[in-house]
N, C-alpha and C. Protein backbone atom coordinates (compact mmCIF):
# COMPACT_ATOMS: atom_id res chain seq x y z
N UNK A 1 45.25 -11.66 -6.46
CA UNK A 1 44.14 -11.98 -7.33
C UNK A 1 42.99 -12.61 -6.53
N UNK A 2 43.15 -13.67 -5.51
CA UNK A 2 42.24 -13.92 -4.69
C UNK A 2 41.42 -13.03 -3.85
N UNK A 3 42.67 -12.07 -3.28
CA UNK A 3 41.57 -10.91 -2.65
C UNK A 3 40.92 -10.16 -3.77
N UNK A 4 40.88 -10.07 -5.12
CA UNK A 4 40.34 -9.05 -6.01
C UNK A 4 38.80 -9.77 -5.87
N UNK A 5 39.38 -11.27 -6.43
CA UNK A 5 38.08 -12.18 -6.52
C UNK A 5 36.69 -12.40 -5.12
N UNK A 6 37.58 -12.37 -4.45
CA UNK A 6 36.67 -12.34 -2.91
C UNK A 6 35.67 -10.82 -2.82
N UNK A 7 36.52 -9.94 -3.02
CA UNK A 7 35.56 -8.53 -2.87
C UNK A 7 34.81 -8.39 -3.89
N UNK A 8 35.32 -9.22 -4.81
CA UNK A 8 33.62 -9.09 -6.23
C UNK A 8 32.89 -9.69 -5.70
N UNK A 9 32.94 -11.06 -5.32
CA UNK A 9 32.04 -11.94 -4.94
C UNK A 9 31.34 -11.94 -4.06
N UNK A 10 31.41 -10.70 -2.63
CA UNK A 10 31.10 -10.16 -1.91
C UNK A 10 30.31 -9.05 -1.98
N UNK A 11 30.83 -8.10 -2.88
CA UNK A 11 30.29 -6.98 -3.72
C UNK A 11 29.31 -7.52 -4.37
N UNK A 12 28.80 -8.68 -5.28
CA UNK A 12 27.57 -9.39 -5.89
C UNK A 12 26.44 -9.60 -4.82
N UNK A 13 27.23 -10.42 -3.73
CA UNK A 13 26.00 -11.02 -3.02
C UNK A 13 25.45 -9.79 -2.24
N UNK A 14 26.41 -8.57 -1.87
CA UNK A 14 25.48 -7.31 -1.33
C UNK A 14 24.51 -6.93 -2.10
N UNK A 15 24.41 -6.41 -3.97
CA UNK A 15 24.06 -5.69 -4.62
C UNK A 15 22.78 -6.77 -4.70
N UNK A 16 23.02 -8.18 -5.07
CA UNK A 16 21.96 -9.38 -4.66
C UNK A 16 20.94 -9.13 -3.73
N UNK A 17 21.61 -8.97 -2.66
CA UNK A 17 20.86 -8.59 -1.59
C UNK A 17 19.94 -7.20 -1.30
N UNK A 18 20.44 -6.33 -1.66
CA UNK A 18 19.47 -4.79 -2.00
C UNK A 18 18.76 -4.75 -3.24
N UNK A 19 19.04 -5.91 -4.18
CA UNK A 19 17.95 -5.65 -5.06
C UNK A 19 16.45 -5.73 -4.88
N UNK A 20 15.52 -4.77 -5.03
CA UNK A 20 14.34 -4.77 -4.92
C UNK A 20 13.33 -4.77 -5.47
N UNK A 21 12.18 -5.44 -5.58
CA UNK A 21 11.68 -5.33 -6.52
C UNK A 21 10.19 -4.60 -6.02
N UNK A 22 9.88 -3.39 -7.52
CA UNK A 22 9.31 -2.24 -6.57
C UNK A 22 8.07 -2.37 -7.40
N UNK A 23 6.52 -1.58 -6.58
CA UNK A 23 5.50 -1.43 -7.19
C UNK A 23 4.52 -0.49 -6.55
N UNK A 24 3.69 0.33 -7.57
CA UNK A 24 3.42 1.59 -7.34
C UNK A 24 1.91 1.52 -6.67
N UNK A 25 1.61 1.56 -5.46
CA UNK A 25 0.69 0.97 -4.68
C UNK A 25 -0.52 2.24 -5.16
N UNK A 26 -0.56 2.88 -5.80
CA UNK A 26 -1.90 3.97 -6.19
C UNK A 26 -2.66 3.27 -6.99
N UNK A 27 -3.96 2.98 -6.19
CA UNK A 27 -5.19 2.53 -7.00
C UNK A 27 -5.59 3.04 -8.14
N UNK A 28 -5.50 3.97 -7.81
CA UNK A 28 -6.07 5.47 -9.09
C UNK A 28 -5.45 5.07 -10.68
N UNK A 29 -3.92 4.36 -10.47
CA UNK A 29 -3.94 3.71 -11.81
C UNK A 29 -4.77 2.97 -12.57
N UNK A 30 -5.49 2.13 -11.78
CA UNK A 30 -6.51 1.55 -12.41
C UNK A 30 -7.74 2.18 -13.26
N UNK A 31 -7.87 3.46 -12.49
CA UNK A 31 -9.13 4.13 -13.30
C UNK A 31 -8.70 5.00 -14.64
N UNK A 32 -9.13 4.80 -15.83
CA UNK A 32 -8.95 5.21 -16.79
C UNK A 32 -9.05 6.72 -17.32
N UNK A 33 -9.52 7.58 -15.90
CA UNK A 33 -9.15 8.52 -16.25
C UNK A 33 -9.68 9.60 -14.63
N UNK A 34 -8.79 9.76 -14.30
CA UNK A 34 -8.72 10.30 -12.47
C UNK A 34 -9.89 10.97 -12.34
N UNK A 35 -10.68 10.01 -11.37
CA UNK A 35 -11.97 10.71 -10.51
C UNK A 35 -12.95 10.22 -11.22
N UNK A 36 -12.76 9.55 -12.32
CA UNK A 36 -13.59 8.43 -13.16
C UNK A 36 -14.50 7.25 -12.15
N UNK A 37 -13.05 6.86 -11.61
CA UNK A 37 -13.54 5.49 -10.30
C UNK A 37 -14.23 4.61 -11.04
N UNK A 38 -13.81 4.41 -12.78
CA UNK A 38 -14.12 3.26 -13.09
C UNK A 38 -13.23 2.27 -12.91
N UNK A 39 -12.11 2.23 -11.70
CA UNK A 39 -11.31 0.88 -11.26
C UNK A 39 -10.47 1.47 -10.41
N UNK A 40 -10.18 0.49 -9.32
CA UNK A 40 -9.46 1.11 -8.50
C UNK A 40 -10.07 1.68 -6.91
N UNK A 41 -11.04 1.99 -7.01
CA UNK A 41 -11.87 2.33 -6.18
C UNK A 41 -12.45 1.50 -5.47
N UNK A 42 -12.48 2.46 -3.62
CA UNK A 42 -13.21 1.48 -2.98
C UNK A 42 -13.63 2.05 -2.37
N UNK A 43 -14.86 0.82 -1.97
CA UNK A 43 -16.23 2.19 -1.70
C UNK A 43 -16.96 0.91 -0.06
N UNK A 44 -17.45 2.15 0.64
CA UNK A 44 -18.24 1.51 2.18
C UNK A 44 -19.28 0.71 2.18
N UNK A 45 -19.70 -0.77 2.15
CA UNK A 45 -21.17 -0.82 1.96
C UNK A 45 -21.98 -0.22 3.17
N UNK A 46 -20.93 -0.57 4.06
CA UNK A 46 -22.03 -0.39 5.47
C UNK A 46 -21.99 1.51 6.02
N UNK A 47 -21.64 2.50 4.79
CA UNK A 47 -21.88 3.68 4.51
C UNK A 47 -22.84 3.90 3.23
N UNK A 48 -23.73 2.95 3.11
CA UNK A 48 -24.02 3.24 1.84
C UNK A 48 -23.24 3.18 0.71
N UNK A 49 -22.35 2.67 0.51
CA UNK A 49 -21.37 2.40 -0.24
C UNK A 49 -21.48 4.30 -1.06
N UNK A 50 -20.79 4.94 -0.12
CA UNK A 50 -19.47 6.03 -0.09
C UNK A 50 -18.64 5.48 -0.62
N UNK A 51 -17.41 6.16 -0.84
CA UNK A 51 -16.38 6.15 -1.15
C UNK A 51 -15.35 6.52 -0.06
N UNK A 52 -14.37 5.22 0.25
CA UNK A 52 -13.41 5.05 1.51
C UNK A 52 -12.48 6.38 1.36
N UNK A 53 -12.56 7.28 2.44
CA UNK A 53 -11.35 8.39 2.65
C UNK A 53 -10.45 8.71 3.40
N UNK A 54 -9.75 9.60 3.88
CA UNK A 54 -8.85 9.55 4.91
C UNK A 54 -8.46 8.38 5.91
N UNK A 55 -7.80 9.11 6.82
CA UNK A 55 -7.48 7.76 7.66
C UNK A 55 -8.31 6.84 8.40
N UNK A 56 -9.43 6.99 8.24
CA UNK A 56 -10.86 6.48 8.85
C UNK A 56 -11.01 5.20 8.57
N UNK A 57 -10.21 4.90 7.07
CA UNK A 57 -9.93 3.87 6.45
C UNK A 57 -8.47 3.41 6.43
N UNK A 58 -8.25 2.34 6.03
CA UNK A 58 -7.11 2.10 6.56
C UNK A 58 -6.68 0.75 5.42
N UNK A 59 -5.49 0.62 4.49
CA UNK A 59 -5.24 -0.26 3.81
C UNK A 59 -3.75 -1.10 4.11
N UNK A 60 -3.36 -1.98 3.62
CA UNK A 60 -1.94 -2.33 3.04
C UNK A 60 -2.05 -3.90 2.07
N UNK A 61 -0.93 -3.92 1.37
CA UNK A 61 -0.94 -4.72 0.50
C UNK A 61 -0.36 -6.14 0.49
N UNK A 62 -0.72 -6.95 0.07
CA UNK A 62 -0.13 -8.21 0.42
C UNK A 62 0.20 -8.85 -1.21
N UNK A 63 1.45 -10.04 -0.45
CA UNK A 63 2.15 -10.35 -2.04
C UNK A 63 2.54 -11.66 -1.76
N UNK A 64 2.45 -12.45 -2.98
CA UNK A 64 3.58 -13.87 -2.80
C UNK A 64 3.55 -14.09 -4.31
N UNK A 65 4.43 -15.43 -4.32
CA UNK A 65 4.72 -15.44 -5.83
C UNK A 65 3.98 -15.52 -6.40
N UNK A 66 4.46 -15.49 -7.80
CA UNK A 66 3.02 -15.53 -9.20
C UNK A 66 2.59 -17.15 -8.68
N UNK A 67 1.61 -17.32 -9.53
CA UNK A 67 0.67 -18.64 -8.99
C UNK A 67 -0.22 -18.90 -8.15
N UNK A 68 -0.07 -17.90 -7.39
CA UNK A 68 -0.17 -17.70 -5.72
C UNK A 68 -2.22 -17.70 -6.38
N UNK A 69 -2.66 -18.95 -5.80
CA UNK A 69 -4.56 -18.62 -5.87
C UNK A 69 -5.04 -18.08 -4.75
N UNK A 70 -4.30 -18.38 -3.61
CA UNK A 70 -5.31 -18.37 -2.58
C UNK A 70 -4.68 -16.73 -1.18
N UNK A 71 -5.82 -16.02 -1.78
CA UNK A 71 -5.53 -14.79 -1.08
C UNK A 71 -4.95 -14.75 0.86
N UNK A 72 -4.78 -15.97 1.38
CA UNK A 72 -4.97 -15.87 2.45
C UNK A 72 -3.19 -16.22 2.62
N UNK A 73 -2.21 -17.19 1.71
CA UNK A 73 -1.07 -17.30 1.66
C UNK A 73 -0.28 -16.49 1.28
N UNK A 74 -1.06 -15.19 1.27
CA UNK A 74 -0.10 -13.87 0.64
C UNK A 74 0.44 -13.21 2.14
N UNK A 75 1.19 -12.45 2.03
CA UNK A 75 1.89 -11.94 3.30
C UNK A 75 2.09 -10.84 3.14
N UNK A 76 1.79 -9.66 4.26
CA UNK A 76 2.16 -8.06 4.22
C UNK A 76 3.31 -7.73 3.38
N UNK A 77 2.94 -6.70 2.40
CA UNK A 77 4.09 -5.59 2.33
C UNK A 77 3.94 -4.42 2.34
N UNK A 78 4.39 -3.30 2.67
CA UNK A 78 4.23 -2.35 2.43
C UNK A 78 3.70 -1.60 3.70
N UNK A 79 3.35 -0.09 3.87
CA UNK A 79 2.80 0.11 4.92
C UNK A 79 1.21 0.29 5.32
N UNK A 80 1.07 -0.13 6.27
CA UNK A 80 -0.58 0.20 6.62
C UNK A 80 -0.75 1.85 6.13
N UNK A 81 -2.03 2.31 5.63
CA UNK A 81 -1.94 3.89 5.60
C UNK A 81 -3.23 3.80 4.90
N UNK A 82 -3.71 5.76 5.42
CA UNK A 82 -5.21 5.77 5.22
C UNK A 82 -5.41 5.97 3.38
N UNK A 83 -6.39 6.37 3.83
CA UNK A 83 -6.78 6.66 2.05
C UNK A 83 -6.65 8.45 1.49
N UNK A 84 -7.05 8.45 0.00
CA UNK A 84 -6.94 9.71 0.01
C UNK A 84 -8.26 10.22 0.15
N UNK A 85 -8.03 11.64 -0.05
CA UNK A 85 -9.15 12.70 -0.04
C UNK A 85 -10.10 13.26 1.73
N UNK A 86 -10.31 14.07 1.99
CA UNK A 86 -10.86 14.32 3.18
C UNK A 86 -12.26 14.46 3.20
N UNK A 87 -13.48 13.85 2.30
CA UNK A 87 -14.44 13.68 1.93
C UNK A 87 -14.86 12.67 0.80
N UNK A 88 -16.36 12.61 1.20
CA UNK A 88 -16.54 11.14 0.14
C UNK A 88 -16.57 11.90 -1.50
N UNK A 89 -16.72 13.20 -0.81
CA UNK A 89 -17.25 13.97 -2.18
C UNK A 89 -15.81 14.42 -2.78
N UNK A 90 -14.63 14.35 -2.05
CA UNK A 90 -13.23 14.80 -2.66
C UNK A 90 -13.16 13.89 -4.13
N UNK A 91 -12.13 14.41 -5.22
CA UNK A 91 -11.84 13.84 -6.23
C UNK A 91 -11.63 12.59 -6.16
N UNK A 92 -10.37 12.64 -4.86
CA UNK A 92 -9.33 11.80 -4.87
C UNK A 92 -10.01 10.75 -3.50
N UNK A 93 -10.95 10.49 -3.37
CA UNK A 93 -11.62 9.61 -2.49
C UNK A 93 -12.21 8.27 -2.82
N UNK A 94 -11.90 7.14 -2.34
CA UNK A 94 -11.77 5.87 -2.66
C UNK A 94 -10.72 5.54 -3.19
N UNK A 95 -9.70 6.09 -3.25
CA UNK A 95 -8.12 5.30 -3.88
C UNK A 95 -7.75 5.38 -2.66
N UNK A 96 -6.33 4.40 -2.73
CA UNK A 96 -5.73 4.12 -1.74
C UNK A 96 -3.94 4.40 -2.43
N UNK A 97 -3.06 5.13 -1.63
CA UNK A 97 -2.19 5.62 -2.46
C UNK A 97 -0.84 4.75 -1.26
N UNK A 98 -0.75 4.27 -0.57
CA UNK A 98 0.22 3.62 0.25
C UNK A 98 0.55 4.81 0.92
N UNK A 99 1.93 5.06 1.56
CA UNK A 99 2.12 6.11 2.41
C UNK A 99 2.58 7.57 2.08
N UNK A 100 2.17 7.61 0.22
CA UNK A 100 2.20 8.73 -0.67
C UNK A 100 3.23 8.89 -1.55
N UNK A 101 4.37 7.82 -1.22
CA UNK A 101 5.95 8.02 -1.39
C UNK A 101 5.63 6.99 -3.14
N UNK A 102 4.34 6.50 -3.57
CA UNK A 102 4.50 6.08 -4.72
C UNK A 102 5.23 4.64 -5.54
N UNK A 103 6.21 4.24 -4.05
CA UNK A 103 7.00 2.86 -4.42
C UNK A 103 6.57 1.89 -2.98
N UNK A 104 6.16 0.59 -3.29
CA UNK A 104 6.45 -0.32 -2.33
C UNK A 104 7.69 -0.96 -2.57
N UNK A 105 8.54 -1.60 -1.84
CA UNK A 105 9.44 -2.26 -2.19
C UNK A 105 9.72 -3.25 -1.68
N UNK A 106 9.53 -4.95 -2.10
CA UNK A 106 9.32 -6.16 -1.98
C UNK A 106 11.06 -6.61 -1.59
N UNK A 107 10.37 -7.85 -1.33
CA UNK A 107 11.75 -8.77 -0.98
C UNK A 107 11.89 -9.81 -2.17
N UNK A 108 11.18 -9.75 -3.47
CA UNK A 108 11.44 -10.24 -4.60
C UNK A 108 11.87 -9.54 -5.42
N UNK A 109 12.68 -10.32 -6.57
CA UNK A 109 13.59 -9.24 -6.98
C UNK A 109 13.25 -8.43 -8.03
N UNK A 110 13.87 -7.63 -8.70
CA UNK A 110 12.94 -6.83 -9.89
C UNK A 110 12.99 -7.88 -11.12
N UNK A 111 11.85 -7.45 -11.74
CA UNK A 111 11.19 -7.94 -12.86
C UNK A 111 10.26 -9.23 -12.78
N UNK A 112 10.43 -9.67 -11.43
CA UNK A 112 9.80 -10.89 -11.22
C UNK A 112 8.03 -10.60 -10.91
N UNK A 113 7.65 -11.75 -11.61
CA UNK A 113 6.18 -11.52 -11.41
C UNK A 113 6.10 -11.98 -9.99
N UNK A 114 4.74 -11.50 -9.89
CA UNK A 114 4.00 -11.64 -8.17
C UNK A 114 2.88 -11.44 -8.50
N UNK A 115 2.60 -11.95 -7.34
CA UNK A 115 0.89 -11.69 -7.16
C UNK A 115 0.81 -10.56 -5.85
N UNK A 116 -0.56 -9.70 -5.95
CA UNK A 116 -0.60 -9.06 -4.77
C UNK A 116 -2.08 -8.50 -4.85
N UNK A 117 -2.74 -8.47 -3.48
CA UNK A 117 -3.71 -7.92 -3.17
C UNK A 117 -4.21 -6.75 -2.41
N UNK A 118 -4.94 -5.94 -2.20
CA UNK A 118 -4.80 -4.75 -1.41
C UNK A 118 -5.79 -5.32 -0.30
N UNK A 119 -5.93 -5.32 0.92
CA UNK A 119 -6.83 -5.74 2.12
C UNK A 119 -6.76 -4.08 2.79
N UNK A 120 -8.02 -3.78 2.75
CA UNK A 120 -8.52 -2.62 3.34
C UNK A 120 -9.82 -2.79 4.14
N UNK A 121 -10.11 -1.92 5.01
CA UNK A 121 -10.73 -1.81 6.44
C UNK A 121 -11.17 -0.67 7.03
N UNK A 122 -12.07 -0.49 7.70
CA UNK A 122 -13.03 0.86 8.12
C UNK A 122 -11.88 0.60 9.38
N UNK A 123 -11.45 2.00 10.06
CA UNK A 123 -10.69 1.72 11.03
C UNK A 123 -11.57 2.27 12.51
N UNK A 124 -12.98 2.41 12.23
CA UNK A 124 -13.77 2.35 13.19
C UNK A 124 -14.28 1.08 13.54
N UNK A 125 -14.29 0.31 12.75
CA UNK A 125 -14.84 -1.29 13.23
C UNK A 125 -13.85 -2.24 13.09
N UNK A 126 -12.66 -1.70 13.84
CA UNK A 126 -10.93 -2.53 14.08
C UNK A 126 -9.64 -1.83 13.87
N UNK A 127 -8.96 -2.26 14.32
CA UNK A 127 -7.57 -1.88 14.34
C UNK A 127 -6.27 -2.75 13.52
N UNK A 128 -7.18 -4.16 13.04
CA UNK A 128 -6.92 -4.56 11.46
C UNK A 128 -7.33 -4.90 10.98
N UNK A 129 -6.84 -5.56 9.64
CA UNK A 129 -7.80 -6.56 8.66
C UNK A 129 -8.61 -7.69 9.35
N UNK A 130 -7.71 -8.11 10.23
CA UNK A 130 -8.23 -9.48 10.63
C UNK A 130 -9.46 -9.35 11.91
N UNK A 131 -8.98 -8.55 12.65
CA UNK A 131 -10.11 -7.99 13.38
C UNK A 131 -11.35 -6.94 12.98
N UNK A 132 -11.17 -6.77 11.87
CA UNK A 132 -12.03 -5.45 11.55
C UNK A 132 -13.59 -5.98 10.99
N UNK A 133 -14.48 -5.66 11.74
CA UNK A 133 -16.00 -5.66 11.26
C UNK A 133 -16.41 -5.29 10.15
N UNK A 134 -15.71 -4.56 9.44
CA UNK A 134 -16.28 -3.68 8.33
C UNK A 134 -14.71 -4.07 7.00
N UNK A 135 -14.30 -4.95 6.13
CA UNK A 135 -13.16 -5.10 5.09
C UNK A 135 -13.74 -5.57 4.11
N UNK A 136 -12.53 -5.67 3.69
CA UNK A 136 -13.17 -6.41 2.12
C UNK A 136 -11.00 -5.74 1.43
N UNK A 137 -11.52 -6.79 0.28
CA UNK A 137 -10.20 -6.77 -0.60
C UNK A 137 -10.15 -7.04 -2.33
N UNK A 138 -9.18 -6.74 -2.73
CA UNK A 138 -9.10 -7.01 -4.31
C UNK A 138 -9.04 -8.28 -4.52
N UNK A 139 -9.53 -8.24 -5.98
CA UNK A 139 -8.97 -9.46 -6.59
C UNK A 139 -7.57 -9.54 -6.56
N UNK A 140 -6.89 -11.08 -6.59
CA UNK A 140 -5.50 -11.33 -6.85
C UNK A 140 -5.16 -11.07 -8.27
N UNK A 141 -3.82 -9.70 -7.99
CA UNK A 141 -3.34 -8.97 -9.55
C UNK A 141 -2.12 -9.54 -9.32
N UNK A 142 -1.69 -10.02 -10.87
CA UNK A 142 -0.38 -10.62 -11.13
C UNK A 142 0.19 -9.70 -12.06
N UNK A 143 1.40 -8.79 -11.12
CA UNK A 143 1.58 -7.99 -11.59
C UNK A 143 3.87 -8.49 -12.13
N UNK A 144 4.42 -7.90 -12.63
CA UNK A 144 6.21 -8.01 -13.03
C UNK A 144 7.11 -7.18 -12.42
N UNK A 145 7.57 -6.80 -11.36
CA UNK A 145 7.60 -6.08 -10.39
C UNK A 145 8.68 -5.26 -11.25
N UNK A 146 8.84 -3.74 -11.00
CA UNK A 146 10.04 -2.99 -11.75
C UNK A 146 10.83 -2.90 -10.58
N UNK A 147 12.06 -2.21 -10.80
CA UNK A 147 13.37 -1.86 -10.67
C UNK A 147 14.46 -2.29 -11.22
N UNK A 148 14.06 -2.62 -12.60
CA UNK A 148 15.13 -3.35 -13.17
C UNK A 148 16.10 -2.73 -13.69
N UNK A 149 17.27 -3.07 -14.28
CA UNK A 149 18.33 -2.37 -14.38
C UNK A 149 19.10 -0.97 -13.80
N UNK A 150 19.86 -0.15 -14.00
CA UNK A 150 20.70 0.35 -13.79
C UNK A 150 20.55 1.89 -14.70
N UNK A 151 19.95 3.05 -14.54
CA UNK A 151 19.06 3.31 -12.74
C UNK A 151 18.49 2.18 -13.74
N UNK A 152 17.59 1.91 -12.04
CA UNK A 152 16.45 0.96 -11.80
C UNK A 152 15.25 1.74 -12.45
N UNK A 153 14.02 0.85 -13.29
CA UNK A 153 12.91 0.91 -13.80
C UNK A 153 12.24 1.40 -12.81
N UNK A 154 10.87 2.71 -13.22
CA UNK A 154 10.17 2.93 -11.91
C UNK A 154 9.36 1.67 -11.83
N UNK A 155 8.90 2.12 -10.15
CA UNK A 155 8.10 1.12 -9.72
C UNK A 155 6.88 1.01 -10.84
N UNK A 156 6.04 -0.66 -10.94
CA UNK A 156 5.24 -1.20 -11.59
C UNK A 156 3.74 -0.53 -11.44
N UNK A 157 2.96 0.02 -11.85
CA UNK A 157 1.98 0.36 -11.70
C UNK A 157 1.08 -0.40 -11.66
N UNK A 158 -0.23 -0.72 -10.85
CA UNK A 158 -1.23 -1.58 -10.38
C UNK A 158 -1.91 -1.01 -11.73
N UNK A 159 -2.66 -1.58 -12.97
CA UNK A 159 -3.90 -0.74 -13.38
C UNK A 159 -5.11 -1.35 -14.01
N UNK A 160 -4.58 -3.20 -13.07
CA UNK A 160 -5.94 -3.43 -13.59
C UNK A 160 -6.63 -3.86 -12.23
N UNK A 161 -6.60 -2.82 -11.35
CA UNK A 161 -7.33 -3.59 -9.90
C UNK A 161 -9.08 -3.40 -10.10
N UNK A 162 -9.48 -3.88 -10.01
CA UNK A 162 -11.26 -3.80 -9.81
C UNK A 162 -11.95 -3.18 -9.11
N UNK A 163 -12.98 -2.26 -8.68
CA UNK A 163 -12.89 -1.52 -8.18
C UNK A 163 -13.65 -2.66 -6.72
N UNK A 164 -13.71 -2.47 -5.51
CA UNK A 164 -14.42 -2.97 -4.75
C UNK A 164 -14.99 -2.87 -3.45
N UNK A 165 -16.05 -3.53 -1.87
CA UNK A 165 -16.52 -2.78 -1.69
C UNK A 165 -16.12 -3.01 0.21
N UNK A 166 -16.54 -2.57 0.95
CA UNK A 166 -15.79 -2.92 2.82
C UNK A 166 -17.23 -3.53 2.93
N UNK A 167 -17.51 -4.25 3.45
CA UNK A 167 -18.95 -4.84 4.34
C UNK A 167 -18.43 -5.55 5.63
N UNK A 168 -19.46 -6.22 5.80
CA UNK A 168 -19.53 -6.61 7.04
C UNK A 168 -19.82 -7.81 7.23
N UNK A 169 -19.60 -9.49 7.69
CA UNK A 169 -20.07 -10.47 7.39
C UNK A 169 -20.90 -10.90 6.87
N UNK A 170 -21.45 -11.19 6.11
CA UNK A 170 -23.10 -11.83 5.45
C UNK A 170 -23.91 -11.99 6.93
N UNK A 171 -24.72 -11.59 6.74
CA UNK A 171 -26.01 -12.16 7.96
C UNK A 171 -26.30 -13.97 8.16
N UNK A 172 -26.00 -14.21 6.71
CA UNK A 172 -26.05 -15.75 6.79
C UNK A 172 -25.36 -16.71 7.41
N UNK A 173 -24.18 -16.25 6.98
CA UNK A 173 -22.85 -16.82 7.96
C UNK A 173 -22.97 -16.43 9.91
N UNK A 174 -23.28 -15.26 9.80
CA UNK A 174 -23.40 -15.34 11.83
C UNK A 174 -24.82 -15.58 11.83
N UNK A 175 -26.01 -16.29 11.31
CA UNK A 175 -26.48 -16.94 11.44
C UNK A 175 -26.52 -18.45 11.79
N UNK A 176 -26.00 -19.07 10.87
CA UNK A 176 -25.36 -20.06 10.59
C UNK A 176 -24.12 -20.52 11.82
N UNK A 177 -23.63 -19.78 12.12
CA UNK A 177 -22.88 -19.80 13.27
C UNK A 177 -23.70 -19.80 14.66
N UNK A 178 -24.80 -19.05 15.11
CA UNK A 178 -25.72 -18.73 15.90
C UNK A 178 -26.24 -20.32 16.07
N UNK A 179 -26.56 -20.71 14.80
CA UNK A 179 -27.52 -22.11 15.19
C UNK A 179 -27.01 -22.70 15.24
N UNK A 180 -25.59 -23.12 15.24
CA UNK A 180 -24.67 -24.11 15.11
C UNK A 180 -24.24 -24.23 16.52
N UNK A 181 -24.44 -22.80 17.65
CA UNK A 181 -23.89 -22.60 18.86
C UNK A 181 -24.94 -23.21 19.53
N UNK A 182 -26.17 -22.82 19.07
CA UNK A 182 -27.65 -23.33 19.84
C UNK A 182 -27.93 -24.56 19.64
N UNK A 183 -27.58 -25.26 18.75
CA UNK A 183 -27.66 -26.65 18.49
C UNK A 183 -26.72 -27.65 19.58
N UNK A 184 -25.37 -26.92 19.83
CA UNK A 184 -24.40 -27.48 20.54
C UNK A 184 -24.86 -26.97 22.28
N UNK A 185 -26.06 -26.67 22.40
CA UNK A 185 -26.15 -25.76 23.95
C UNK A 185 -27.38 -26.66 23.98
N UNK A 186 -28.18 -26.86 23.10
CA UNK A 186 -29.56 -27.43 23.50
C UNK A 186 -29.11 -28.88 23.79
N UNK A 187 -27.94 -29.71 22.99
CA UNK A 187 -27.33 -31.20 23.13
C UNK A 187 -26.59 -31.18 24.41
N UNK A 188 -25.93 -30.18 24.54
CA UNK A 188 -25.38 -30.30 25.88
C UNK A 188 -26.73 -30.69 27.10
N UNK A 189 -27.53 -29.84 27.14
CA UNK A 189 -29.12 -30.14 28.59
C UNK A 189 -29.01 -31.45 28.28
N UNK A 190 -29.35 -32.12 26.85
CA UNK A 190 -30.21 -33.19 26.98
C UNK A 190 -28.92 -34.57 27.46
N UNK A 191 -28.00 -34.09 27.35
CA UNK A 191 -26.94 -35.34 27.98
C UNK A 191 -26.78 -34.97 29.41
């Protein structure tokens, strides 16, 4: 009876352990009706605000628990990957669909809320978010993650993301930075 009890209890903490909690990284849910791009969409400013396509662009998603305010304590999931459509003029251009496969799958468990954001990037002005000249990101969506039960629930669909836009620092800010450097260069001579 002890060994019966040991291999359940073992058998739990595996099934514990692979539970996942999944969500359907296609922007395009958001828009109310495909190629609409009234949500969901993201568009270039420093293209004239186009609409982000192929791999030229470059996204992935970030998540932490519900509550979560501050976009910068969220942490990767999912995979980096370009966008759709092979023109600004394609249907399917400015969504971002993850690596096409339709499920991300978290290290929280199903049904649990989260928060998550999409951070996307021109992949001509960087090689990531954090380095990239040209990003921009969603608002924080608090979404209930699926795979619940037995089969598992499909993944959660994103559909209230906002639509939004890649730029490039404000002019004000590397301004502001500029005089802040020249201020600290002109004090340096005079000591």
């Amino acid at each position: 009876m002890k060994k019966i009890l040991s291999l359940v209890m073992v058998l739990g903490v595996a099934a514990s352990l692979h539970a996942q909690g999944t969500f359907d990284p296609g922007t395009s849910n958001s828009d109310s009706g495909f190629g609409a791009h009234t949500g969901g969409t993201i568009f270039d400013g420093s293209a004239g605000g186009a609409k982000a396509f192929g791999s030229g662009y470059q996204g992935q998603y970030y998540i932490g628990p519900a509550g979560t305010t501050d976009i910068n304590s969220l942490v990767a999931v999912g995979p980096v990957a370009g966008f759709s459509g092979s023109s600004t003029a394609s249907l399917s251009a400015g969504y971002y669909n993850g690596d096409g496969s339709g499920t991300v799958s978290t290290s929280f468990a199903p049904g649990t809320s989260v928060v998550v954001a999409l951070k996307a990037w021109k992949g001509a002005a960087g090689t990531t978010y954090a380095n990239a000249s040209v990003r921009g990101n969603s608002s924080l969506i608090t979404i209930a993650l699926g795979g619940v039960g037995s089969p598992p629930s499909l993944p959660t669909p994103i559909t209230t993301m906002a639509n939004f836009t890649l730029a490039a620092p404000e002019p004000a800010t590397i301004a502001l930075g500029l005089m802040g450097a020249s201020a600290l260069f002109i004090r340096r001579r005079k000591v």
